[in-house]
Every structure is written in structure tokens, then in C-alpha cells.
PDB file of N, CA and C in Angstrom:
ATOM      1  N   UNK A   1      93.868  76.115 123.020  1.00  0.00           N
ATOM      2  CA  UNK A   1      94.539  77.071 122.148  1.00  0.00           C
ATOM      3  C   UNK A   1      93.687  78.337 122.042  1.00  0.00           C
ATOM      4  N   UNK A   2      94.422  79.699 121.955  1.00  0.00           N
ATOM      5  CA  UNK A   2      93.517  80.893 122.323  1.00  0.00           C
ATOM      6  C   UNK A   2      92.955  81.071 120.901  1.00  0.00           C
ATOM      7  N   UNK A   3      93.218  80.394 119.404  1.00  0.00           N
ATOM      8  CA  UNK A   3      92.871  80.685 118.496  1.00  0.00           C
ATOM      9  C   UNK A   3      91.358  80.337 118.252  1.00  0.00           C
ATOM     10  N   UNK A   4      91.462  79.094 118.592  1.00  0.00           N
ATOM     11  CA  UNK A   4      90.217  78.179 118.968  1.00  0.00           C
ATOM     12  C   UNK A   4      89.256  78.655 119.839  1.00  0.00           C
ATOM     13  N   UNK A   5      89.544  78.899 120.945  1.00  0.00           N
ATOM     14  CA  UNK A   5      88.792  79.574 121.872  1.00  0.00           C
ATOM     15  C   UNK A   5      88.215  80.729 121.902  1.00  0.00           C
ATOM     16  N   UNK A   6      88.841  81.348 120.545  1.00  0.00           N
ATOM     17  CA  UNK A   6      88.571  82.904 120.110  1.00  0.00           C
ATOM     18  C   UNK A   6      87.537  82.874 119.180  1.00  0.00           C
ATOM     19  N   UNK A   7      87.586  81.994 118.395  1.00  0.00           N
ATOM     20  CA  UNK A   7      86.404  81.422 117.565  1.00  0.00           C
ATOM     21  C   UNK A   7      85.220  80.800 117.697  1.00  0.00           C
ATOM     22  N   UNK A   8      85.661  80.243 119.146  1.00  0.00           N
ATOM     23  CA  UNK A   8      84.511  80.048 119.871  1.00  0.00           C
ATOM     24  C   UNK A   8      83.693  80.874 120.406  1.00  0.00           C
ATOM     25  N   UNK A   9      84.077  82.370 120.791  1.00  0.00           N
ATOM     26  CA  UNK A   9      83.523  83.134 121.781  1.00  0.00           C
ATOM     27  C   UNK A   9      82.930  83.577 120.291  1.00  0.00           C
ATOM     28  N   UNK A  10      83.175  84.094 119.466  1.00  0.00           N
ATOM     29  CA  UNK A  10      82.592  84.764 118.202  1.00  0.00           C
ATOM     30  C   UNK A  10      81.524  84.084 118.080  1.00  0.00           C
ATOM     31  N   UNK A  11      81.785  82.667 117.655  1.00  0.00           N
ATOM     32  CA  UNK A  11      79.911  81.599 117.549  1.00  0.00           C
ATOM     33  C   UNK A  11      78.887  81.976 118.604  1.00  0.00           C
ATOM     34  N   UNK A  12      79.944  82.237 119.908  1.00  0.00           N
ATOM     35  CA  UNK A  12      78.528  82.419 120.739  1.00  0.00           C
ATOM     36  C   UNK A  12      77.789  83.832 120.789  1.00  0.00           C
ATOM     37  N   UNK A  13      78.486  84.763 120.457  1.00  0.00           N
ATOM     38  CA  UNK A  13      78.368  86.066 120.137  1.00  0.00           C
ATOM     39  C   UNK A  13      77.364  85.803 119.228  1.00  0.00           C
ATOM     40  N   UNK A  14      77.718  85.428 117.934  1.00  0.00           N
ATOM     41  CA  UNK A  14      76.706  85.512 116.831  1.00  0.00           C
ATOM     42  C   UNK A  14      75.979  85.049 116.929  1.00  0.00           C
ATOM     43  N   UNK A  15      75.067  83.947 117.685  1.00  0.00           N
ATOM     44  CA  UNK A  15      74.535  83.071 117.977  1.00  0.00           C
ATOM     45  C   UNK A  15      73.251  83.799 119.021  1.00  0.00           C
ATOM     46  N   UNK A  16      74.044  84.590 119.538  1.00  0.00           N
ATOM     47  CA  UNK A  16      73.123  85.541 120.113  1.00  0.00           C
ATOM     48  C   UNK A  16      72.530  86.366 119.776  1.00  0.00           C
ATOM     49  N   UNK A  17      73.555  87.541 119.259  1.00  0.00           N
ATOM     50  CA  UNK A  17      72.715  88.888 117.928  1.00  0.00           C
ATOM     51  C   UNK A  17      72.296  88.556 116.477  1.00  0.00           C
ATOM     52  N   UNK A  18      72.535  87.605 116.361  1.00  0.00           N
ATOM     53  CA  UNK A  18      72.442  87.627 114.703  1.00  0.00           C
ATOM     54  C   UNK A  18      71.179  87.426 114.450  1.00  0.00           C
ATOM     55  N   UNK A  19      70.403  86.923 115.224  1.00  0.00           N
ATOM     56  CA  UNK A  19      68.730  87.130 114.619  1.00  0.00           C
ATOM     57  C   UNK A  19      68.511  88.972 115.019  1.00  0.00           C
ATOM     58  N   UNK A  20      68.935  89.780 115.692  1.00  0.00           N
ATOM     59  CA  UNK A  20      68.481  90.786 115.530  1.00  0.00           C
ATOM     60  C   UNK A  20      69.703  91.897 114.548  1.00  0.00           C
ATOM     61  N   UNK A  21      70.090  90.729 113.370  1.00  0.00           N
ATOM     62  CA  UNK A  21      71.115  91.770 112.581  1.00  0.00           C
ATOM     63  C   UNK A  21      70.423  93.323 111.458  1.00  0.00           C
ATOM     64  N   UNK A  22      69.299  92.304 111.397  1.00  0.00           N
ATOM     65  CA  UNK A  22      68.445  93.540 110.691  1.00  0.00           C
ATOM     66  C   UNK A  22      67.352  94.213 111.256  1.00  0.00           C
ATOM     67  N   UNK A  23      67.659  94.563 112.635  1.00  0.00           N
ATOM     68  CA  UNK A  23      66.320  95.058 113.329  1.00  0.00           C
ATOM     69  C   UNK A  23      67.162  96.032 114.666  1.00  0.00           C
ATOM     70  N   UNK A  24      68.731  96.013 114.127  1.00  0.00           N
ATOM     71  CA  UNK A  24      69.135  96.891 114.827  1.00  0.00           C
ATOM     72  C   UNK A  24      70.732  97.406 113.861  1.00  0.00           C
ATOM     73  N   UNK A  25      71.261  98.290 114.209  1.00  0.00           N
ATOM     74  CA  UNK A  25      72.317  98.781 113.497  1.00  0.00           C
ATOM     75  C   UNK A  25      73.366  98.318 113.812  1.00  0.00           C
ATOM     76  N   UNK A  26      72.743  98.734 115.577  1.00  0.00           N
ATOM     77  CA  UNK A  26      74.475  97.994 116.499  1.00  0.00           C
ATOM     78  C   UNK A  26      74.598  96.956 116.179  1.00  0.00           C
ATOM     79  N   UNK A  27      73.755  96.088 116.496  1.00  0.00           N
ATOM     80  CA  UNK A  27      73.869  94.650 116.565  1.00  0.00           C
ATOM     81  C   UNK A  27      74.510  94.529 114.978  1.00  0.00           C
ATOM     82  N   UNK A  28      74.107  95.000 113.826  1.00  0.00           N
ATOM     83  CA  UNK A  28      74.207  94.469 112.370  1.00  0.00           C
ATOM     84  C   UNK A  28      76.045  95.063 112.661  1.00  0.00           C
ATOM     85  N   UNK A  29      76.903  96.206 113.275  1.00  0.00           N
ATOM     86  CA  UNK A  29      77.807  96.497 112.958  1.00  0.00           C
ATOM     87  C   UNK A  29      78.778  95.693 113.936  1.00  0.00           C
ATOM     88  N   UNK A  30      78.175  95.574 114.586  1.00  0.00           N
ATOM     89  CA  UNK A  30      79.024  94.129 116.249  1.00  0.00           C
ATOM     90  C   UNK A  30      79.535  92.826 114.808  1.00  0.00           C
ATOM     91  N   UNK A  31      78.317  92.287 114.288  1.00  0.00           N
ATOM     92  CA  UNK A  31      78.110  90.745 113.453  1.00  0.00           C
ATOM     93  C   UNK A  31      79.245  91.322 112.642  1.00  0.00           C
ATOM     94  N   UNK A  32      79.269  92.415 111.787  1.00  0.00           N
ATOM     95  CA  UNK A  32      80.349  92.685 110.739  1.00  0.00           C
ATOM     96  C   UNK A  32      81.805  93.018 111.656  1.00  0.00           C
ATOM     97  N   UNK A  33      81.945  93.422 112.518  1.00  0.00           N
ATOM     98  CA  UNK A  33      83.110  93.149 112.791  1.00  0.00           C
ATOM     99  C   UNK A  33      83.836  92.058 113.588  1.00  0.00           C
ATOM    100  N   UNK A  34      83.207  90.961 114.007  1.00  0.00           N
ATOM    101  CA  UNK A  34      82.904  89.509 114.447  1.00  0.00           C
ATOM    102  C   UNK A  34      83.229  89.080 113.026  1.00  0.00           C
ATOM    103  N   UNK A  35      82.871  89.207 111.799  1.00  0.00           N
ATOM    104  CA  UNK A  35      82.834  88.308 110.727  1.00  0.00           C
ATOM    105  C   UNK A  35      83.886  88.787 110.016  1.00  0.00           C
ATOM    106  N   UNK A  36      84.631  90.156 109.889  1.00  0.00           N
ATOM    107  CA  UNK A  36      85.579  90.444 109.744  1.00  0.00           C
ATOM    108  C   UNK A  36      87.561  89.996 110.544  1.00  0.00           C
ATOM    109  N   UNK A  37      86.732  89.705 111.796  1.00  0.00           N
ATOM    110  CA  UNK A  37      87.507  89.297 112.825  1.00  0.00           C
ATOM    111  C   UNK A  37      88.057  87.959 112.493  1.00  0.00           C
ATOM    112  N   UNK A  38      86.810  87.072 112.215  1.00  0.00           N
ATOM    113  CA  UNK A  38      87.452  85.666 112.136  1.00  0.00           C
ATOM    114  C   UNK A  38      88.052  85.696 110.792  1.00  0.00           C
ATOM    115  N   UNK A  39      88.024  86.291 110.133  1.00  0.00           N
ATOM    116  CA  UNK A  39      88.847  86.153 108.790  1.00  0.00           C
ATOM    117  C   UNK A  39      90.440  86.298 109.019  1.00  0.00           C
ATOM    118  N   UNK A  40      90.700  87.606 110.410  1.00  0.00           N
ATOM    119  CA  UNK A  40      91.820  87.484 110.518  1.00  0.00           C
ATOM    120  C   UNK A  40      92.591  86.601 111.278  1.00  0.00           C
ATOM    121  N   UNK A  41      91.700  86.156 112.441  1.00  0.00           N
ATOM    122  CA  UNK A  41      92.219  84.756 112.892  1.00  0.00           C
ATOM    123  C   UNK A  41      92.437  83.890 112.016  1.00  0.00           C
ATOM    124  N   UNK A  42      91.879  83.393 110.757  1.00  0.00           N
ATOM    125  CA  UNK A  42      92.157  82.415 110.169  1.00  0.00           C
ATOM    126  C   UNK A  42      93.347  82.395 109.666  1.00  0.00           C
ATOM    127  N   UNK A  43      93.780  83.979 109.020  1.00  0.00           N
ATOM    128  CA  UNK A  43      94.925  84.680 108.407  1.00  0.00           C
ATOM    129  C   UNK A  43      96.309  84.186 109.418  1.00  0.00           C
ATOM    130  N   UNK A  44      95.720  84.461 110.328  1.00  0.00           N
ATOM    131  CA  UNK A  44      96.570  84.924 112.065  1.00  0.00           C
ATOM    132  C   UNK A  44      97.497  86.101 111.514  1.00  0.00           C
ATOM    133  N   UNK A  45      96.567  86.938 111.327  1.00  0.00           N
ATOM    134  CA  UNK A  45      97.510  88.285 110.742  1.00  0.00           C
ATOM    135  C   UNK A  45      97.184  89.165 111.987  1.00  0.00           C
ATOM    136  N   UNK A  46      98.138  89.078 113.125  1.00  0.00           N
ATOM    137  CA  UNK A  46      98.423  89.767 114.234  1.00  0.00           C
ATOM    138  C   UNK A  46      98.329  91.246 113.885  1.00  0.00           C
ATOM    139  N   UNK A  47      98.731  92.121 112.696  1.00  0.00           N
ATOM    140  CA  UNK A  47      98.335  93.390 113.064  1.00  0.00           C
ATOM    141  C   UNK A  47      97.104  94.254 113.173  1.00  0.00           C
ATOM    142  N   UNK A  48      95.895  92.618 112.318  1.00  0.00           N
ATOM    143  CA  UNK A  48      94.685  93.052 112.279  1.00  0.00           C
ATOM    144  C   UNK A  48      94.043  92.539 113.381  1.00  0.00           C
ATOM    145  N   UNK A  49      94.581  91.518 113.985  1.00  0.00           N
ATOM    146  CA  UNK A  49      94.063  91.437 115.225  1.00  0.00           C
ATOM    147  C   UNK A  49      94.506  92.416 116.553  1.00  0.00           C
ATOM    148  N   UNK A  50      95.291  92.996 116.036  1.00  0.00           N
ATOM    149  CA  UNK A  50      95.668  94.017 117.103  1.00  0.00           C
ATOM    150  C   UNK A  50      94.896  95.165 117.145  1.00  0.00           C
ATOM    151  N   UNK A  51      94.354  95.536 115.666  1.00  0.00           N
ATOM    152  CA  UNK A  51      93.141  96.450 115.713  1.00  0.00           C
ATOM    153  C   UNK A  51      91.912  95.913 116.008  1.00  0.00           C
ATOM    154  N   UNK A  52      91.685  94.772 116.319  1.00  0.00           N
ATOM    155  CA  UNK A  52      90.078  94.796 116.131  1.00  0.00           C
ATOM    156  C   UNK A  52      90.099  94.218 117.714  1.00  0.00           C
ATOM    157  N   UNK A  53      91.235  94.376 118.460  1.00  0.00           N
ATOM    158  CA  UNK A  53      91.065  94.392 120.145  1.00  0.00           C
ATOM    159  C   UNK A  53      90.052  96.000 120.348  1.00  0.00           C
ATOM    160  N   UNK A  54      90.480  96.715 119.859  1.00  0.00           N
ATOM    161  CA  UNK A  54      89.905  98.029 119.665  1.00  0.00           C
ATOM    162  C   UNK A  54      88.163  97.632 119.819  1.00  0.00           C
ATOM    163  N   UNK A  55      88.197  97.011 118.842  1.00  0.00           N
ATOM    164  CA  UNK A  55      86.638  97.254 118.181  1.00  0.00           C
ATOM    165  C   UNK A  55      85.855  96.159 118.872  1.00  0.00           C
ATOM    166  N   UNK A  56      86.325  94.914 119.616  1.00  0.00           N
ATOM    167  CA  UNK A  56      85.680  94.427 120.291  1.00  0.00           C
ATOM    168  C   UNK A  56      85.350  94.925 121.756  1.00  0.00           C
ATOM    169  N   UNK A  57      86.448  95.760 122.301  1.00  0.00           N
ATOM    170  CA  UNK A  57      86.198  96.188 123.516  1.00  0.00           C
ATOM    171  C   UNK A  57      84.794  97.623 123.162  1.00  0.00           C
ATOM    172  N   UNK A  58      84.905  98.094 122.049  1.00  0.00           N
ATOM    173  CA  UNK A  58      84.076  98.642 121.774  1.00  0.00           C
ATOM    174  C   UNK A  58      82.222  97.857 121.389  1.00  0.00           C
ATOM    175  N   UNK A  59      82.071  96.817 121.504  1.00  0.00           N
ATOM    176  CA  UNK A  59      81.057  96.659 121.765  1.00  0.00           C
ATOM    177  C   UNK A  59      80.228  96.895 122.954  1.00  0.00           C
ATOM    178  N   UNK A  60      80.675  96.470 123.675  1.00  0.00           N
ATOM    179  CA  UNK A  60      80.098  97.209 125.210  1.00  0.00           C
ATOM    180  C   UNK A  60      79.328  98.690 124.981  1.00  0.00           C
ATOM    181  N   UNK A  61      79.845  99.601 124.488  1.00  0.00           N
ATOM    182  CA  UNK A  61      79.302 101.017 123.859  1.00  0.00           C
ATOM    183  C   UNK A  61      78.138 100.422 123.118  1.00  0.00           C
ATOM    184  N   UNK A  62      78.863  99.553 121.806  1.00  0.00           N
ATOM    185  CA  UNK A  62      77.172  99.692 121.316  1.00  0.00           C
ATOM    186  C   UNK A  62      76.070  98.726 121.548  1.00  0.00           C
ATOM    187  N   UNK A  63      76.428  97.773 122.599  1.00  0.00           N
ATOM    188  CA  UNK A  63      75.002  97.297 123.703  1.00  0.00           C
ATOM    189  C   UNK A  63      74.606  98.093 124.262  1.00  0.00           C
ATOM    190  N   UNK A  64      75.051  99.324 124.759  1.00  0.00           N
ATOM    191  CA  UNK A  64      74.391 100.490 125.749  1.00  0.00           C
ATOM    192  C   UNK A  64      73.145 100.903 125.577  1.00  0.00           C
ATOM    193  N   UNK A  65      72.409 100.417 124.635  1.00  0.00           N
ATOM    194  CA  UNK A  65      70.835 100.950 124.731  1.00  0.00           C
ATOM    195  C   UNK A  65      70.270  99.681 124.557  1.00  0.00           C
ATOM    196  N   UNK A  66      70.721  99.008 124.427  1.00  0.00           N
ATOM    197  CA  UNK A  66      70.116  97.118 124.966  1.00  0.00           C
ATOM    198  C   UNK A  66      70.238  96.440 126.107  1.00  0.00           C
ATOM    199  N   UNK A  67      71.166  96.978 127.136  1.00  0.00           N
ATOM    200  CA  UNK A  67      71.892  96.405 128.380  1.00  0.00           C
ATOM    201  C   UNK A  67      70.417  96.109 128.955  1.00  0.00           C
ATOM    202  N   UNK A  68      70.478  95.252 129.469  1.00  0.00           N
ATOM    203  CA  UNK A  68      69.390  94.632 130.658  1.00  0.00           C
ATOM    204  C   UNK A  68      68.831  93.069 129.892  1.00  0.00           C
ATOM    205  N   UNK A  69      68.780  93.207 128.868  1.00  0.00           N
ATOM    206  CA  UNK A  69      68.701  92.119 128.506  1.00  0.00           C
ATOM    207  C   UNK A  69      69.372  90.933 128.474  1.00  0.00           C
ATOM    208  N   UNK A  70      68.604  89.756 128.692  1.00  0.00           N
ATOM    209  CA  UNK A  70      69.814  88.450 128.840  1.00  0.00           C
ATOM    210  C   UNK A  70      70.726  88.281 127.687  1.00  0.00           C
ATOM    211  N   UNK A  71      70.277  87.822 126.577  1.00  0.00           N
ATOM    212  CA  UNK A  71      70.946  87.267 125.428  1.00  0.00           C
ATOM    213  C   UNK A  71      72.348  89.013 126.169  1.00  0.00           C
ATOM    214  N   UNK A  72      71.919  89.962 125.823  1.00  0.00           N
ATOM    215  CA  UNK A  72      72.866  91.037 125.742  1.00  0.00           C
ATOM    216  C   UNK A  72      74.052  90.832 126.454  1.00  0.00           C
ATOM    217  N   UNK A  73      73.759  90.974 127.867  1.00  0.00           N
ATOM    218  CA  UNK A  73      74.855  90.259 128.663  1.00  0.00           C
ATOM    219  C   UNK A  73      75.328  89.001 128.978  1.00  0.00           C
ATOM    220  N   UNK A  74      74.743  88.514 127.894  1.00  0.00           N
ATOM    221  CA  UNK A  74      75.565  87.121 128.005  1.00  0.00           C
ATOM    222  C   UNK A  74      76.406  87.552 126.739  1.00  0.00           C
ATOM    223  N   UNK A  75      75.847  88.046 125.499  1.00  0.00           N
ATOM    224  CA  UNK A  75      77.289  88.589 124.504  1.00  0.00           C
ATOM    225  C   UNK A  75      78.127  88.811 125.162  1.00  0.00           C
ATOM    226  N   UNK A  76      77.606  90.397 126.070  1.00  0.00           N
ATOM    227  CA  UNK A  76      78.617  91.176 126.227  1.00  0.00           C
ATOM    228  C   UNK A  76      79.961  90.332 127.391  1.00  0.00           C
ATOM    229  N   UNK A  77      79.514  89.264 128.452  1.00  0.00           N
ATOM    230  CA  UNK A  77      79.887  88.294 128.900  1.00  0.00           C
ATOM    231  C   UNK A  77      81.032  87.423 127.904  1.00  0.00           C
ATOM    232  N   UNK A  78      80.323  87.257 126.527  1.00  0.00           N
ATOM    233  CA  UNK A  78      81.458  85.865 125.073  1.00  0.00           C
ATOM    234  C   UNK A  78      82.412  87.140 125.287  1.00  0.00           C
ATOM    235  N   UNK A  79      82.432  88.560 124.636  1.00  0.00           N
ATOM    236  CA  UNK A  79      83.098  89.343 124.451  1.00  0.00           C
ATOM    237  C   UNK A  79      83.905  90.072 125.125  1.00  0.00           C
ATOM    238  N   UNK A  80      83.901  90.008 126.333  1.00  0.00           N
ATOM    239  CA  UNK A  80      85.074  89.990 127.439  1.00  0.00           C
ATOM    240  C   UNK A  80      85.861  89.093 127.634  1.00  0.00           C
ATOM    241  N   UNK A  81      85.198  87.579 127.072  1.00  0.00           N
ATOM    242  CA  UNK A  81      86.425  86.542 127.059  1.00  0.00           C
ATOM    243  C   UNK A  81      86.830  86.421 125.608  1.00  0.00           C
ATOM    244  N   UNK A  82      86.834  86.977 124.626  1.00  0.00           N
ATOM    245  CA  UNK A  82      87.109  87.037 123.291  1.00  0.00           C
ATOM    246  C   UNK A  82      88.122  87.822 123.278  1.00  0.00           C
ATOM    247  N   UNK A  83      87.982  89.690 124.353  1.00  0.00           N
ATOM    248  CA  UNK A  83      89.316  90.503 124.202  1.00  0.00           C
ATOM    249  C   UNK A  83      90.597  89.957 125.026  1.00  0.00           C
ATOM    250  N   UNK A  84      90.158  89.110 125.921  1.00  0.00           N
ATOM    251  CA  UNK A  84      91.279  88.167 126.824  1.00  0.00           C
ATOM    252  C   UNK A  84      91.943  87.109 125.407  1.00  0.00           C
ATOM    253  N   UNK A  85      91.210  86.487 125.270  1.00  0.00           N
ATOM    254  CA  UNK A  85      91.706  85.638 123.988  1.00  0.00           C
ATOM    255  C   UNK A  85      92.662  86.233 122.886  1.00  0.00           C
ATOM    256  N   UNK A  86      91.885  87.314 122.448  1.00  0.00           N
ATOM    257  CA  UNK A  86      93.047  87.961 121.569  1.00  0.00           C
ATOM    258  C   UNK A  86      94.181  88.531 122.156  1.00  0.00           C
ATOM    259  N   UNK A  87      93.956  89.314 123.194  1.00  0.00           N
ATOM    260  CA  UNK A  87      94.826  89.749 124.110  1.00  0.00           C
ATOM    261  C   UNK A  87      96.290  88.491 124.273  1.00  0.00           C
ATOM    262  N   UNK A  88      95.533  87.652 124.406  1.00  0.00           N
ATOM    263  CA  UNK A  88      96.702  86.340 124.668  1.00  0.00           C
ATOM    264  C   UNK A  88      97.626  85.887 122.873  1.00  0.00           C
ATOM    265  N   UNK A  89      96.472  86.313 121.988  1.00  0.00           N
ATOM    266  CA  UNK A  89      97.299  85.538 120.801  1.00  0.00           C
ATOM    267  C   UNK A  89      98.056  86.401 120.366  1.00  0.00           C
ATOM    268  N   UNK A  90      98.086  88.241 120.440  1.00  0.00           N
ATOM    269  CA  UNK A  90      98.602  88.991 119.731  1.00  0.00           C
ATOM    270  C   UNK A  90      99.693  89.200 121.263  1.00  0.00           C
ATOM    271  N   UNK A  91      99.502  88.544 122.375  1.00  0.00           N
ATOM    272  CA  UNK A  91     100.917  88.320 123.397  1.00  0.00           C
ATOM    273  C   UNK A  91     100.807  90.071 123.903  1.00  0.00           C
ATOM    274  N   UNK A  92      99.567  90.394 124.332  1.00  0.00           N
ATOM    275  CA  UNK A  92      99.532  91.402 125.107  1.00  0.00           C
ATOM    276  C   UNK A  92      99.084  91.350 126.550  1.00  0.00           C
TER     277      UNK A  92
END
């Protein structure tokens, strides 16, 4: 189920940045909209998941001064299968 699977990619996301939530901005504003996110999956309020396709494809931007790092691209890796996931639940 893509709901499930969407929640999954978020754990691994956070799982990755969240020790550097207070030692970077990006990273602290990626976690808040990840933690904002699953609230609306839980909701399954499709019009907020239709905005925050937005804001996940927008992480990629704000790894851009972290890229090379592993943990990084392995996020940025959860988070390409996270905008597929939503992509599938909001049936785009």
C-alpha cells in the first residue's frame, strides 16, 4: 500500500537527518516538513498531500551544500521514492 510505503520512506529519511536537526537549518526544515507530511497521510487529506509533493521534491535544493555525502544521498535516494509514493496516492 503506497500509504505505508510512504511512511516508510519518511522513517528512513528521518533516521538519517535527524541527528543533524540542530546543526543545520536545511536539514531542521526537510524533518519539519517530513513531520508535517505524515500528519497528512494519517489525515489522507489529498489536498495537503498534493502540496507537500512540492516540498518534497524540493529537498534535493536543500541537500545542495551537503551532496557527496552518504547518509545525504541515501535521503535524497528515501525521497525520490517518497515523491513516487505520493505521486501514486494523490493518483498523479
Amino acid at each position: 500500500m503506497s500509504v505505508s510505503d510512504a511512511m516508510r520512506e519518511i522513517q528512513a529519511i528521518k533516521s538519517l537527518i535527524g541527528p543533524y536537526e540542530y546543526y543545520s537549518y536545511e536539514a531542521r526544515r526537510a524533518l519539519n516538513v517530513l513531520r508535517d507530511l505524515e500528519r497528512a497521510l494519517e489525515r489522507m487529506d489529498k489536498e495537503s498531500i498534493k502540496r507537500f509533493i512540492n516540498d518534497v521534491a524540493n529537498i534535493e535544493e536543500l541537500a545542495a551544500p551537503y551532496r557527496g555525502y552518504t547518509f545525504v544521498e541515501e535521503a535524497l535516494t528515501h525521497a525520490r521514492e517518497l515523491l513516487n509514493q505520493l505521486k501514486r496516492i494523490v493518483g498523479e
